[in-house]
Protein backbone atom coordinates (compact mmCIF):
# COMPACT_ATOMS: atom_id res chain seq x y z
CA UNK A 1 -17.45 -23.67 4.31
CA UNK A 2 -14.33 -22.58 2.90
CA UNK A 3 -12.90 -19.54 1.66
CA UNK A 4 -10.46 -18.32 0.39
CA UNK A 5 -9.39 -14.70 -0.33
CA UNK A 6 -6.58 -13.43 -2.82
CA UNK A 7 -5.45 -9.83 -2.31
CA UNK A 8 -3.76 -7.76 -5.09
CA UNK A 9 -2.60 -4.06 -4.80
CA UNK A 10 -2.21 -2.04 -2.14
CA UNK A 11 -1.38 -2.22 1.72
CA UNK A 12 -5.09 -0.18 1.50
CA UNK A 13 -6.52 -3.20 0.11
CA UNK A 14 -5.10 -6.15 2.95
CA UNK A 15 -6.62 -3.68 5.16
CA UNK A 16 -10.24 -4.35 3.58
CA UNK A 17 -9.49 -8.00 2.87
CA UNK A 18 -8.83 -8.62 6.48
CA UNK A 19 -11.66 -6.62 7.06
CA UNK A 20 -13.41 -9.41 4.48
CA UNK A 21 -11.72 -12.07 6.71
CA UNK A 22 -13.02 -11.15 9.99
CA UNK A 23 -16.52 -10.46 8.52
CA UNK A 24 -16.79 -13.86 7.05
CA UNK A 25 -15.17 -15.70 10.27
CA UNK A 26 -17.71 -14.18 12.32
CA UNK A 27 -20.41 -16.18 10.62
CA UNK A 28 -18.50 -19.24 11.21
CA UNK A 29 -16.71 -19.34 7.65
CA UNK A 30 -13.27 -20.77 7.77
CA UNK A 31 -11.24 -18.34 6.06
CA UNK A 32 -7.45 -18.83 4.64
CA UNK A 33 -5.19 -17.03 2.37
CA UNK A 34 -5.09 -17.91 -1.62
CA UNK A 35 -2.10 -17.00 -3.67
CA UNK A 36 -2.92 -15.35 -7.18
CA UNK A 37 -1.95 -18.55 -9.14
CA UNK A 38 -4.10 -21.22 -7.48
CA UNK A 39 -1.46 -23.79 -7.46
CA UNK A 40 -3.82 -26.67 -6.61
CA UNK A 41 -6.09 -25.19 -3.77
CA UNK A 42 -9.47 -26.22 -3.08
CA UNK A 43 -12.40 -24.06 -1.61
CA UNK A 44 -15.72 -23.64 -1.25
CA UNK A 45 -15.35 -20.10 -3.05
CA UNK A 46 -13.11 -17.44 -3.13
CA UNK A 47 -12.93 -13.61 -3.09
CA UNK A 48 -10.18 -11.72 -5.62
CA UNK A 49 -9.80 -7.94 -4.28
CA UNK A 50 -8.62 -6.53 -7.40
CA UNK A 51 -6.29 -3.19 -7.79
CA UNK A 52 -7.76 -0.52 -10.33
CA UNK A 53 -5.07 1.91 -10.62
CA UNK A 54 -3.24 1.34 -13.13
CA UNK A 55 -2.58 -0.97 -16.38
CA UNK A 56 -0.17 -2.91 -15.03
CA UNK A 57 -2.46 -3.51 -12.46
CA UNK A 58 -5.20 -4.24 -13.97
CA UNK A 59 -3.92 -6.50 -16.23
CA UNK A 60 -2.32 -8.42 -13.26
CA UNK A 61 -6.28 -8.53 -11.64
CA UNK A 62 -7.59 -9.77 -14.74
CA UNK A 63 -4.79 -12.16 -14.75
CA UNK A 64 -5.69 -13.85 -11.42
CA UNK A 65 -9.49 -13.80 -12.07
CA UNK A 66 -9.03 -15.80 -15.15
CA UNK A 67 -6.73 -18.21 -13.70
CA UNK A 68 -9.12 -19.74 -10.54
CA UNK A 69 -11.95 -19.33 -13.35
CA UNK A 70 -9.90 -22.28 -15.14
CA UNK A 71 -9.48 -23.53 -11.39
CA UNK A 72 -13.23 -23.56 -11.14
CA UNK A 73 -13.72 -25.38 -14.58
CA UNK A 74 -11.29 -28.31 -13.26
CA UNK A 75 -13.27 -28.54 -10.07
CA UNK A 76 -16.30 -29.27 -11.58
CA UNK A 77 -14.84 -31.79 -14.25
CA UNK A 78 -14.42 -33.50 -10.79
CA UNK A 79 -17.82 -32.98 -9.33
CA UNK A 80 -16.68 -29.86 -7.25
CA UNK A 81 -18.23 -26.54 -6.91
CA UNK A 82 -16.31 -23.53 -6.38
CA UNK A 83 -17.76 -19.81 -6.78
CA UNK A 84 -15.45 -17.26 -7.90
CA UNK A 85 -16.20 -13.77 -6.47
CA UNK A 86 -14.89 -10.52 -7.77
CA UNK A 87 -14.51 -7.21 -5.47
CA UNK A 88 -12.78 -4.03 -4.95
CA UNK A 89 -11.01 -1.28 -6.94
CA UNK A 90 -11.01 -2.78 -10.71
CA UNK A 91 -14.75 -4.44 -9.82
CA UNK A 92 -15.79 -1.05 -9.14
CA UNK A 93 -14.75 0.48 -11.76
CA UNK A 94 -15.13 -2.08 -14.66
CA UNK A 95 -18.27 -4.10 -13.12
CA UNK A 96 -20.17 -3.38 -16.64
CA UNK A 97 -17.13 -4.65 -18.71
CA UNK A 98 -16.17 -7.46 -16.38
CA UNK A 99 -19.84 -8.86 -15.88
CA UNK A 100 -19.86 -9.24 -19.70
CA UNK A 101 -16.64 -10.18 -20.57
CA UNK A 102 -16.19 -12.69 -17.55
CA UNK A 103 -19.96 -13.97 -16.97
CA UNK A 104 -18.27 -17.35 -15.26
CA UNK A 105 -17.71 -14.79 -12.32
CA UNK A 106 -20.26 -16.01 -9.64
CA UNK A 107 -20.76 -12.21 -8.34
CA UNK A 108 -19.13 -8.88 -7.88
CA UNK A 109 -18.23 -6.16 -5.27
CA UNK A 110 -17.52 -3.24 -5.28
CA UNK A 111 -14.88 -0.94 -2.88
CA UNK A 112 -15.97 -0.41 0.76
CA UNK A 113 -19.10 -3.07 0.74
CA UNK A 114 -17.72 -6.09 2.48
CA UNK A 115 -21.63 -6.94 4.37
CA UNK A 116 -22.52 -8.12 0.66
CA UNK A 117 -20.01 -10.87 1.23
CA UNK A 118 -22.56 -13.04 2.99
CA UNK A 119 -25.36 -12.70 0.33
CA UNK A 120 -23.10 -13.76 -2.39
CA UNK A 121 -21.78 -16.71 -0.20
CA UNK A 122 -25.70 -17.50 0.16
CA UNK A 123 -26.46 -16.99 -3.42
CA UNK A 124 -27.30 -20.36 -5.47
CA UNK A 125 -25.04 -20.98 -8.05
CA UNK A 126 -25.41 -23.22 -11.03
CA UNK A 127 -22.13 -24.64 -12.81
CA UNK A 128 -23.84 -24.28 -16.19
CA UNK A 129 -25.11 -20.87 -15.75
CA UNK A 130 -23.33 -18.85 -12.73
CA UNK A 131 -25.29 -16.06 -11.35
CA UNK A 132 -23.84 -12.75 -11.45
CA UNK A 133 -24.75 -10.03 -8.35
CA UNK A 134 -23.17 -7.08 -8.91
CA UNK A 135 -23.13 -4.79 -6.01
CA UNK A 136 -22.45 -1.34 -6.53
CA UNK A 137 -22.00 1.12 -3.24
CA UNK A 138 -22.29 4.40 -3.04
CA UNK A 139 -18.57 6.16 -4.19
CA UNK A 140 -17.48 7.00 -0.89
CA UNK A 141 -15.92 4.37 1.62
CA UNK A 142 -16.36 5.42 4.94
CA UNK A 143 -14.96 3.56 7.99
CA UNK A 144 -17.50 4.92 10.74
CA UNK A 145 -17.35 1.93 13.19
CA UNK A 146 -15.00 -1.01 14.24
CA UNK A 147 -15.36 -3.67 11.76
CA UNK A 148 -13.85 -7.36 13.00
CA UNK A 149 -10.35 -7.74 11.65
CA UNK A 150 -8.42 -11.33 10.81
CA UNK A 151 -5.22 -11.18 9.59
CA UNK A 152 -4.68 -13.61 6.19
CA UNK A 153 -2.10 -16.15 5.90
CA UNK A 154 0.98 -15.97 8.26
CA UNK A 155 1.33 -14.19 11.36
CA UNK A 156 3.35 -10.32 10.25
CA UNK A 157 5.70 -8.24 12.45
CA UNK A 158 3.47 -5.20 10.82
CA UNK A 159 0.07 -4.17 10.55
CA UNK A 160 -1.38 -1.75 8.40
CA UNK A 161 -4.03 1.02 9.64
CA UNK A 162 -6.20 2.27 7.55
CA UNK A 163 -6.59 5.85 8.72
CA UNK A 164 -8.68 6.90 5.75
CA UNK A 165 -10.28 6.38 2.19
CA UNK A 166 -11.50 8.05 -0.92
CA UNK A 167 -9.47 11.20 -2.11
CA UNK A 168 -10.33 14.50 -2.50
CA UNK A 169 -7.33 15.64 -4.70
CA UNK A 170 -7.76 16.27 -8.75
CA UNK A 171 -4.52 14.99 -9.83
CA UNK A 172 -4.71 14.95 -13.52
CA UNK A 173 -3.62 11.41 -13.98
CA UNK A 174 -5.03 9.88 -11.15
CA UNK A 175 -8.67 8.03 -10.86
CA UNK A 176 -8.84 6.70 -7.78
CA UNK A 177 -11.50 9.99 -6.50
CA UNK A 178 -13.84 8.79 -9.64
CA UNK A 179 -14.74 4.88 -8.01
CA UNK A 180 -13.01 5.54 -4.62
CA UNK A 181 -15.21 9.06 -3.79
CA UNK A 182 -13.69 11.86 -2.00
CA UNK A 183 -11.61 11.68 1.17
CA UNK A 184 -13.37 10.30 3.99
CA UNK A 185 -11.63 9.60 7.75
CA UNK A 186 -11.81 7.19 9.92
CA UNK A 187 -13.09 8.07 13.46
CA UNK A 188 -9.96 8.21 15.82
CA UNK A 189 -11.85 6.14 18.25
CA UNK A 190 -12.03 3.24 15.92
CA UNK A 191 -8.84 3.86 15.05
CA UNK A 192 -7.58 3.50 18.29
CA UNK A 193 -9.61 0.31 19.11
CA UNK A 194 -8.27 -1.11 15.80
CA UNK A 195 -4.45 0.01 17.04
CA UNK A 196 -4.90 -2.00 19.90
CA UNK A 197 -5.93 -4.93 18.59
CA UNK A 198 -3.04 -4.99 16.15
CA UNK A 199 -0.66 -4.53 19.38
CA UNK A 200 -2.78 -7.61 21.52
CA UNK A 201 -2.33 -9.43 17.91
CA UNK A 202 1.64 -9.14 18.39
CA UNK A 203 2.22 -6.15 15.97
CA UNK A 204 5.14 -4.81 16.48
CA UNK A 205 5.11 -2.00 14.15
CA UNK A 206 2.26 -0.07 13.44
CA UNK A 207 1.92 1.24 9.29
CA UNK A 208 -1.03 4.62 9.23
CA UNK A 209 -2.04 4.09 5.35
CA UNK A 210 -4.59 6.22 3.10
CA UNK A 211 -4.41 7.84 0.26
CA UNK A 212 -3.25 10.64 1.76
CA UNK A 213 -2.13 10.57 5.43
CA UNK A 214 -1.52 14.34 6.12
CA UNK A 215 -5.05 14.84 5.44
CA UNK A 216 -6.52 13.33 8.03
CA UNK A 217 -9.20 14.40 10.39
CA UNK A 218 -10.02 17.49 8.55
CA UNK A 219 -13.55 16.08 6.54
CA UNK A 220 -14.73 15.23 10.30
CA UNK A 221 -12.92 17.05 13.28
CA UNK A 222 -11.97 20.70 10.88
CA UNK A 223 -8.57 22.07 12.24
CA UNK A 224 -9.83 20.87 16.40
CA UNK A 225 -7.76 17.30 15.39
CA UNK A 226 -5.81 15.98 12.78
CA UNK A 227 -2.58 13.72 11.81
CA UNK A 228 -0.44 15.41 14.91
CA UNK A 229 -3.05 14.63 17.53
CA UNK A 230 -3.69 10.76 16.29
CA UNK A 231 0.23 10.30 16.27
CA UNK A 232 0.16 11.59 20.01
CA UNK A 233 -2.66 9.23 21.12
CA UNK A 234 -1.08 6.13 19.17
CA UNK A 235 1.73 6.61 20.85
CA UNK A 236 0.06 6.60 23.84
CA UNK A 237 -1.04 3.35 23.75
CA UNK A 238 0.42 0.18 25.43
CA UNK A 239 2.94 -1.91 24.07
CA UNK A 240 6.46 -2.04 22.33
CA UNK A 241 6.38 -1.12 19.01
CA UNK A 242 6.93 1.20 15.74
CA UNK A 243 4.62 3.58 14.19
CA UNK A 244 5.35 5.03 10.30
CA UNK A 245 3.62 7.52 8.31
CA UNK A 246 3.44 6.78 4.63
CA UNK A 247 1.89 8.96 1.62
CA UNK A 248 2.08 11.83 3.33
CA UNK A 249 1.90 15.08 0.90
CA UNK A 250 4.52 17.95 1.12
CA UNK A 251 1.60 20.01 2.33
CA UNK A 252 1.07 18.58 5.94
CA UNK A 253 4.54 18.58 7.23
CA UNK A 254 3.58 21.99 9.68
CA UNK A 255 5.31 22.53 13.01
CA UNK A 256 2.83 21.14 14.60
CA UNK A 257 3.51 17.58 12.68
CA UNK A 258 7.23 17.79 13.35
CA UNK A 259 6.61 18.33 16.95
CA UNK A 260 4.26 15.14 16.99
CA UNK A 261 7.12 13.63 14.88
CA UNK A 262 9.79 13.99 18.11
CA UNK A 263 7.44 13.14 20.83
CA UNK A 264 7.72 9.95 21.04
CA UNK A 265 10.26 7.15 20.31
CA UNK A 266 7.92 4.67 19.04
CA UNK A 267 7.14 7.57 16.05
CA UNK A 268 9.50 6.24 13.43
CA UNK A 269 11.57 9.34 11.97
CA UNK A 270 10.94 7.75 8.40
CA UNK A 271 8.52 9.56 5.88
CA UNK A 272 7.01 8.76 2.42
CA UNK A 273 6.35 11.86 0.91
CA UNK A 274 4.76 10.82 -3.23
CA UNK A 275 6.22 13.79 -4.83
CA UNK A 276 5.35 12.07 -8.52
CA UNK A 277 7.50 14.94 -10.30
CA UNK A 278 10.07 17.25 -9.28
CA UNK A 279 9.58 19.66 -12.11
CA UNK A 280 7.53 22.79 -11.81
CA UNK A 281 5.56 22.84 -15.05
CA UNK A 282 4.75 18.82 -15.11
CA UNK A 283 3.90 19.21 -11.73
CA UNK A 284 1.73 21.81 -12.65
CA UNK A 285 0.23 19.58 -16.03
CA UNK A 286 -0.04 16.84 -13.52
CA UNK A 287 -2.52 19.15 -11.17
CA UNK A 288 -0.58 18.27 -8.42
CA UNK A 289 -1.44 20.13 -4.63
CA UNK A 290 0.70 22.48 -3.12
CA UNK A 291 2.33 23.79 -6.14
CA UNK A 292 3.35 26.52 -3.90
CA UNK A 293 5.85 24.41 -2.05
CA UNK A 294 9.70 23.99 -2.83
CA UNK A 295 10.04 20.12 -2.35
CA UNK A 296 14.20 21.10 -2.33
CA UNK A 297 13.25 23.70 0.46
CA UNK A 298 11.22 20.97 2.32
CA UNK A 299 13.48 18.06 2.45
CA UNK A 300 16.25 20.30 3.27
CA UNK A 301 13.94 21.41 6.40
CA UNK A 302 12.96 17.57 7.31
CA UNK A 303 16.73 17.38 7.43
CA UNK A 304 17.53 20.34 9.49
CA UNK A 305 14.86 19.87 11.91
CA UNK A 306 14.70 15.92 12.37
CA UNK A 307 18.39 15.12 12.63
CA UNK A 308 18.68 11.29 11.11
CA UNK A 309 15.21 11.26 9.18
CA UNK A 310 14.76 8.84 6.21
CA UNK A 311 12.52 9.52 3.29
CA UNK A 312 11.19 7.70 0.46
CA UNK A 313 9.18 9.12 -2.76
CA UNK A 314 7.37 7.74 -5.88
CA UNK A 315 8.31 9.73 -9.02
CA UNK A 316 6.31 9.25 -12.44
CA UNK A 317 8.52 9.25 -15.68
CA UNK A 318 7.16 10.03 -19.27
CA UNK A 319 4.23 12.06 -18.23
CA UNK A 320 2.25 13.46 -21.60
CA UNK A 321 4.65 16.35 -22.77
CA UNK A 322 7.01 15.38 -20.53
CA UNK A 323 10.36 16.71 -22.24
CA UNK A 324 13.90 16.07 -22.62
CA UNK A 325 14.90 19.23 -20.44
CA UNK A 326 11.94 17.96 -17.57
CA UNK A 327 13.21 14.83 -16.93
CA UNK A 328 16.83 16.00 -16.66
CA UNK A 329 15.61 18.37 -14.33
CA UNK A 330 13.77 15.58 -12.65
CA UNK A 331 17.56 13.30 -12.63
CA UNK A 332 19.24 16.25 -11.61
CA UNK A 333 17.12 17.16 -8.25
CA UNK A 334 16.54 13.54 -7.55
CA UNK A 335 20.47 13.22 -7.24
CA UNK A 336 20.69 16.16 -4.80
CA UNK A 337 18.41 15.32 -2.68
CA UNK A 338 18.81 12.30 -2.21
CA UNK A 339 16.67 9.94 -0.99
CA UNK A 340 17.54 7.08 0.62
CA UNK A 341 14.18 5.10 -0.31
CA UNK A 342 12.62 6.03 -3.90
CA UNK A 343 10.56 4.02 -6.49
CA UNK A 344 9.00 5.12 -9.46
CA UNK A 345 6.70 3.95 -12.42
CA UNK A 346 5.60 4.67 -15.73
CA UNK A 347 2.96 7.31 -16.53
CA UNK A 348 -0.65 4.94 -17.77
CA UNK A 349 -3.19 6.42 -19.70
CA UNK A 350 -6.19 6.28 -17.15
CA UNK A 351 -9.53 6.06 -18.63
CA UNK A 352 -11.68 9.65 -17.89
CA UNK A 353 -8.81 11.28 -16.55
CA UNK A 354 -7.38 14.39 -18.04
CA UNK A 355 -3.81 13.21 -18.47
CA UNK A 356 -5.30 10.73 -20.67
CA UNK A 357 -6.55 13.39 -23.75
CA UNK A 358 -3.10 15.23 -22.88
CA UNK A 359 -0.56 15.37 -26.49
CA UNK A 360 2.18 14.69 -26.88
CA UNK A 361 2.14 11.19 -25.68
CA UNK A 362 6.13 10.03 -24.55
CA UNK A 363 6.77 7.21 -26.54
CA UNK A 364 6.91 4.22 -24.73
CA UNK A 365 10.14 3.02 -25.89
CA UNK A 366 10.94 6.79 -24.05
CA UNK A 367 9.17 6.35 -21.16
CA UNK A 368 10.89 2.40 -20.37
CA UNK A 369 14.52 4.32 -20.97
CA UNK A 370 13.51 7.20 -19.04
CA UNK A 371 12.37 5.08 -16.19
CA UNK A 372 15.77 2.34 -16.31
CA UNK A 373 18.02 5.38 -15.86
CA UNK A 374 16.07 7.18 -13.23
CA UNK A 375 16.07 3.98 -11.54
CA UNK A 376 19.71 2.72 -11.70
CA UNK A 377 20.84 6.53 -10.73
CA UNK A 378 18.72 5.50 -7.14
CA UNK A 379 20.55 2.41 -6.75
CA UNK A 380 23.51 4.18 -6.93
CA UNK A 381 21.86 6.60 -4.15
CA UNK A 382 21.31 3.44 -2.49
CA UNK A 383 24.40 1.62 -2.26
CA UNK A 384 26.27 4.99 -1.06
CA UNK A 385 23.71 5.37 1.74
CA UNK A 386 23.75 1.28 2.93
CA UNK A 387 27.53 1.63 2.78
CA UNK A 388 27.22 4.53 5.25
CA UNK A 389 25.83 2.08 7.71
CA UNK A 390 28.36 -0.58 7.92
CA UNK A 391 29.94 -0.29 11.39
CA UNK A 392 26.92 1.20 12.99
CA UNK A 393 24.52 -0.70 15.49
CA UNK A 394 20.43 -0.59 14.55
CA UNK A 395 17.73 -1.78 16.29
CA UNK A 396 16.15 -4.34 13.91
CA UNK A 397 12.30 -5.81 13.99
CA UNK A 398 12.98 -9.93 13.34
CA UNK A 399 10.33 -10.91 10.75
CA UNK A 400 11.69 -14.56 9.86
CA UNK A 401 14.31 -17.01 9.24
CA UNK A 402 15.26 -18.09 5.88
CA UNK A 403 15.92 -21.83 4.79
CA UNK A 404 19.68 -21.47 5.25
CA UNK A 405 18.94 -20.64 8.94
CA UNK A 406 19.66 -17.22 8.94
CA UNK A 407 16.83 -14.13 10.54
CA UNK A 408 15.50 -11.52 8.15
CA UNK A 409 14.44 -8.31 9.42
CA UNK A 410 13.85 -4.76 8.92
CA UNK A 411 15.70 -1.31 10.29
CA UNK A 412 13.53 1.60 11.75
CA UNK A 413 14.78 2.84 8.25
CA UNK A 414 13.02 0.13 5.86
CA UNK A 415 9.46 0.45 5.28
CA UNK A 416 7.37 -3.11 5.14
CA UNK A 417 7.13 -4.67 1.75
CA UNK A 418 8.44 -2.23 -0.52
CA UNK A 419 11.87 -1.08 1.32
CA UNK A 420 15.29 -3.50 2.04
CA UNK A 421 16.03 -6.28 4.44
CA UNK A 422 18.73 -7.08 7.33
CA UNK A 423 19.90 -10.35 6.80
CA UNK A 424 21.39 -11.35 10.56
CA UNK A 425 23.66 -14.06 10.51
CA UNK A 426 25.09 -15.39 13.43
CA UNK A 427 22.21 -16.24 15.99
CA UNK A 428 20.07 -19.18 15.66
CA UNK A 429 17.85 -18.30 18.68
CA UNK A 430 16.19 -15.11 17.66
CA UNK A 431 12.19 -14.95 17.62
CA UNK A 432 10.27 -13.41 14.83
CA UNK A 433 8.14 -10.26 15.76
CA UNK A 434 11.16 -9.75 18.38
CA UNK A 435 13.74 -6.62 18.26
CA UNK A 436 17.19 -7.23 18.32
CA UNK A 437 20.72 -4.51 17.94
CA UNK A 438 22.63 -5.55 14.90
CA UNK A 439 25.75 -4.40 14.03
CA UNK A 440 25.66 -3.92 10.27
CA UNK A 441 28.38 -5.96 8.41
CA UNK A 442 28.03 -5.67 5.35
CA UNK A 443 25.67 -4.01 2.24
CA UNK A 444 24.35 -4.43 -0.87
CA UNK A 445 22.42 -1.71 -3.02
CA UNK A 446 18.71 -2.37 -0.78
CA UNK A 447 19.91 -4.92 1.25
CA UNK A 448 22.59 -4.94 4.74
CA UNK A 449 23.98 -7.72 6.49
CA UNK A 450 24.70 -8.36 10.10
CA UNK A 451 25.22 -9.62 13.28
CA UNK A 452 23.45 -9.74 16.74
């Protein structure tokens, strides 16, 4: 048998479809990677891990689950079957509406449940009238053993680790805690097994994941071990390679965390820290932790104290009474502090979340203007910064060569799959997964250019 497996969303989510992968493999299933517009693939049946969070994204999920459901329909017309399998965040949290709406769906799943895989494989399926299992776990994903691991598609340079699940935060716009459950850790022993089977793999950078990294250990191991401590033992392990922190909240960055954060050379000094809002009063609308913290006084600490440190943040634009003055505010700080790495999206009315009965609503004509000039003020951020780097030498992870023959890789500095690229130019003999010192050339607003 055949499957194949289409991931949408977050780095969270390849986590648990690899997870998906290595469960199925084990049973002798040959797994592959499927692309969101089936373009012409065949399989036995395949699994769409869906993203919940927010419209965008859900309409994107929908969007993919419809289009191998017309894939399905032009198997049969040739005599083939194909089931079409729905599972994690938006079947969790929609598995009423989409079992209704979409009853061609051969089965769902919901988040944290990838054992049901097998008994929806096994199910019988009629092309006339598809079953639909719907399997709904209890709200809380917890990681409390090693689970077999494949990676989809492609050998990567990076690997993400899961480090936790769930959230225990009440941010007013967010409702991940409602189908996701509360925080939960993963045991650092199966972390650590799972770290060094990324490194055997040929990992060469290392990416600790959850919803919110700076959290971690306290649900299970109190204040005895926590984000510090795993950094220490990662490092620790065998092996050349990277390891960076993202979604870590203002909150965890103690003295104890810088000190991890300088022990070791493989600890990337790179943080994402998803501020959402810079503003005291939306943050305080938004419900937002650590209210008590100056972001302005903490970045200019993470400067101070970890010479050479790059950050990145998420900011939210057009928040529900979200006003002129706010956002300026929000322009204003985001221009002196500076970050060298910063994205940011539109505020979505979540369904049972606070925000979501908040007035006034920002219109959205507001909220798209709002978020084009936030966002062309940080590529001006960006372009300053990259031109700072012309002249210098960086150590650079090769991740592939292009058609034109030229080697595409990534700085300490550039986060997998959301940050720049170094495009290296002049050496045709350079191995993927391989470091290499680059003297920067040239740059473009996310982009540099070099030479070995």
């Amino acid at each position: 048998m055949k499957v194949g497996i289409i991931t949408l969303g977050c780095d969270k989510n390849t986590v648990d479809s690899e997870y998906l992968a290595g469960t199925l493999a084990r049973t002798g299933v040959m797994v592959a990677n499927a692309e969101p517009e089936p373009c012409g693939e065949t399989f036995d049946a395949v699994f769409i891990n869906t993203c919940g969070f927010i419209a965008d994204a859900k309409a994107e999920s929908v969007r993919t689950i419809i289009a191998w459901l017309e894939r399905k329909f032009e198997l049969a017309a040739q005599g083939c079957r194909m089931k079409v399998f729905v599972m994690g965040c938006l079947s969790q949290r929609y598995v009423r509406d989409l079992s209704h709406d979409l009853p061609e769906v051969d089965g769902f799943m919901g988040v944290g449940d990838v054992e049901s895989a097998i008994s929806l494989l096994n199910s019988p399926v009629s092309l006339l009238m598809p079953v639909s299992m719907v399997f709904e776990p209890p709200r809380a994903v917890a990681i409390d053993r090693k689970m077999p691991r494949l990676a989809l598609g492609s050998e990567k340079s990076h690997g993400f680790l899961k480090i936790a699940d769930g959230c225990s935060h009440k941010c007013a716009f967010c409702a991940i805690p409602s189908f996701k459950g509360k925080y939960q850790s993963v045991p650092n022993d199966v972390l650590l097994s799972e770290a060094r089977m990324l490194v055997k793999r040929g990992v060469k950078e290392i990416v600790l994941v959850a919803q919110d990294t700076s959290a971690y250990g306290r649900d299970i191991y109190g204040s005895q071990y926590g984000i510090a401590e795993l950094l220490a033992e990662l490092a620790d392990l065998r092996g050349d390679f990277w390891l960076r922190i993202m979604y870590f909240y203002p909150g965890g960055v103690t003295d104890k965390f810088i000190e991890a954060m300088t022990s070791s050379p493989r600890i990337i000094r790179y943080l994402d820290i998803p501020l959402q809002h810079l503003h005291p009063d939306v943050l305080r609308r938004m419900n937002r932790s650590h209210l008590e913290i100056s972001t302005f006084d903490l970045v200019r600490r993470l400067r101070k104290v970890l010479p050479g440190i790059v950050l990145r943040t998420t900011f939210m634009v057009g928040y529900p009474g979200e006003t002129k003055e706010e956002f300026e505010f929000l322009c204003a700080g985001a221009r002196e502090l500076s970050f060298e790495h910063m994205g940011a999206f539109r505020f979505s009315a979540e369904q049972d979340t606070p925000a979501a009965a908040i007035k006034p609503r920002v219109l959205h004509n507001e909220k798209m203007k709002r978020f084009r000039r936030l966002m062309r003020q940080q590529a001006d951020i960006s372009l300053a910064w990259n031109r700072t780097r012309i002249g210098t030498t960086q150590r650079v992870l090769v991740e592939g060569q292009l058609a034109d023959g030229r080697h595409v890789g990534r700085c300490a500095s550039e986060a997998p799959e959301v940050d720049g690229y170094v495009i290296i130019s002049n050496h045709m003999t350079l191995k993927p997964h391989s470091f290499a010192d680059v003297r920067i050339t040239d740059a473009e607003t996310y982009d540099l250019f070099g030479e070995v």
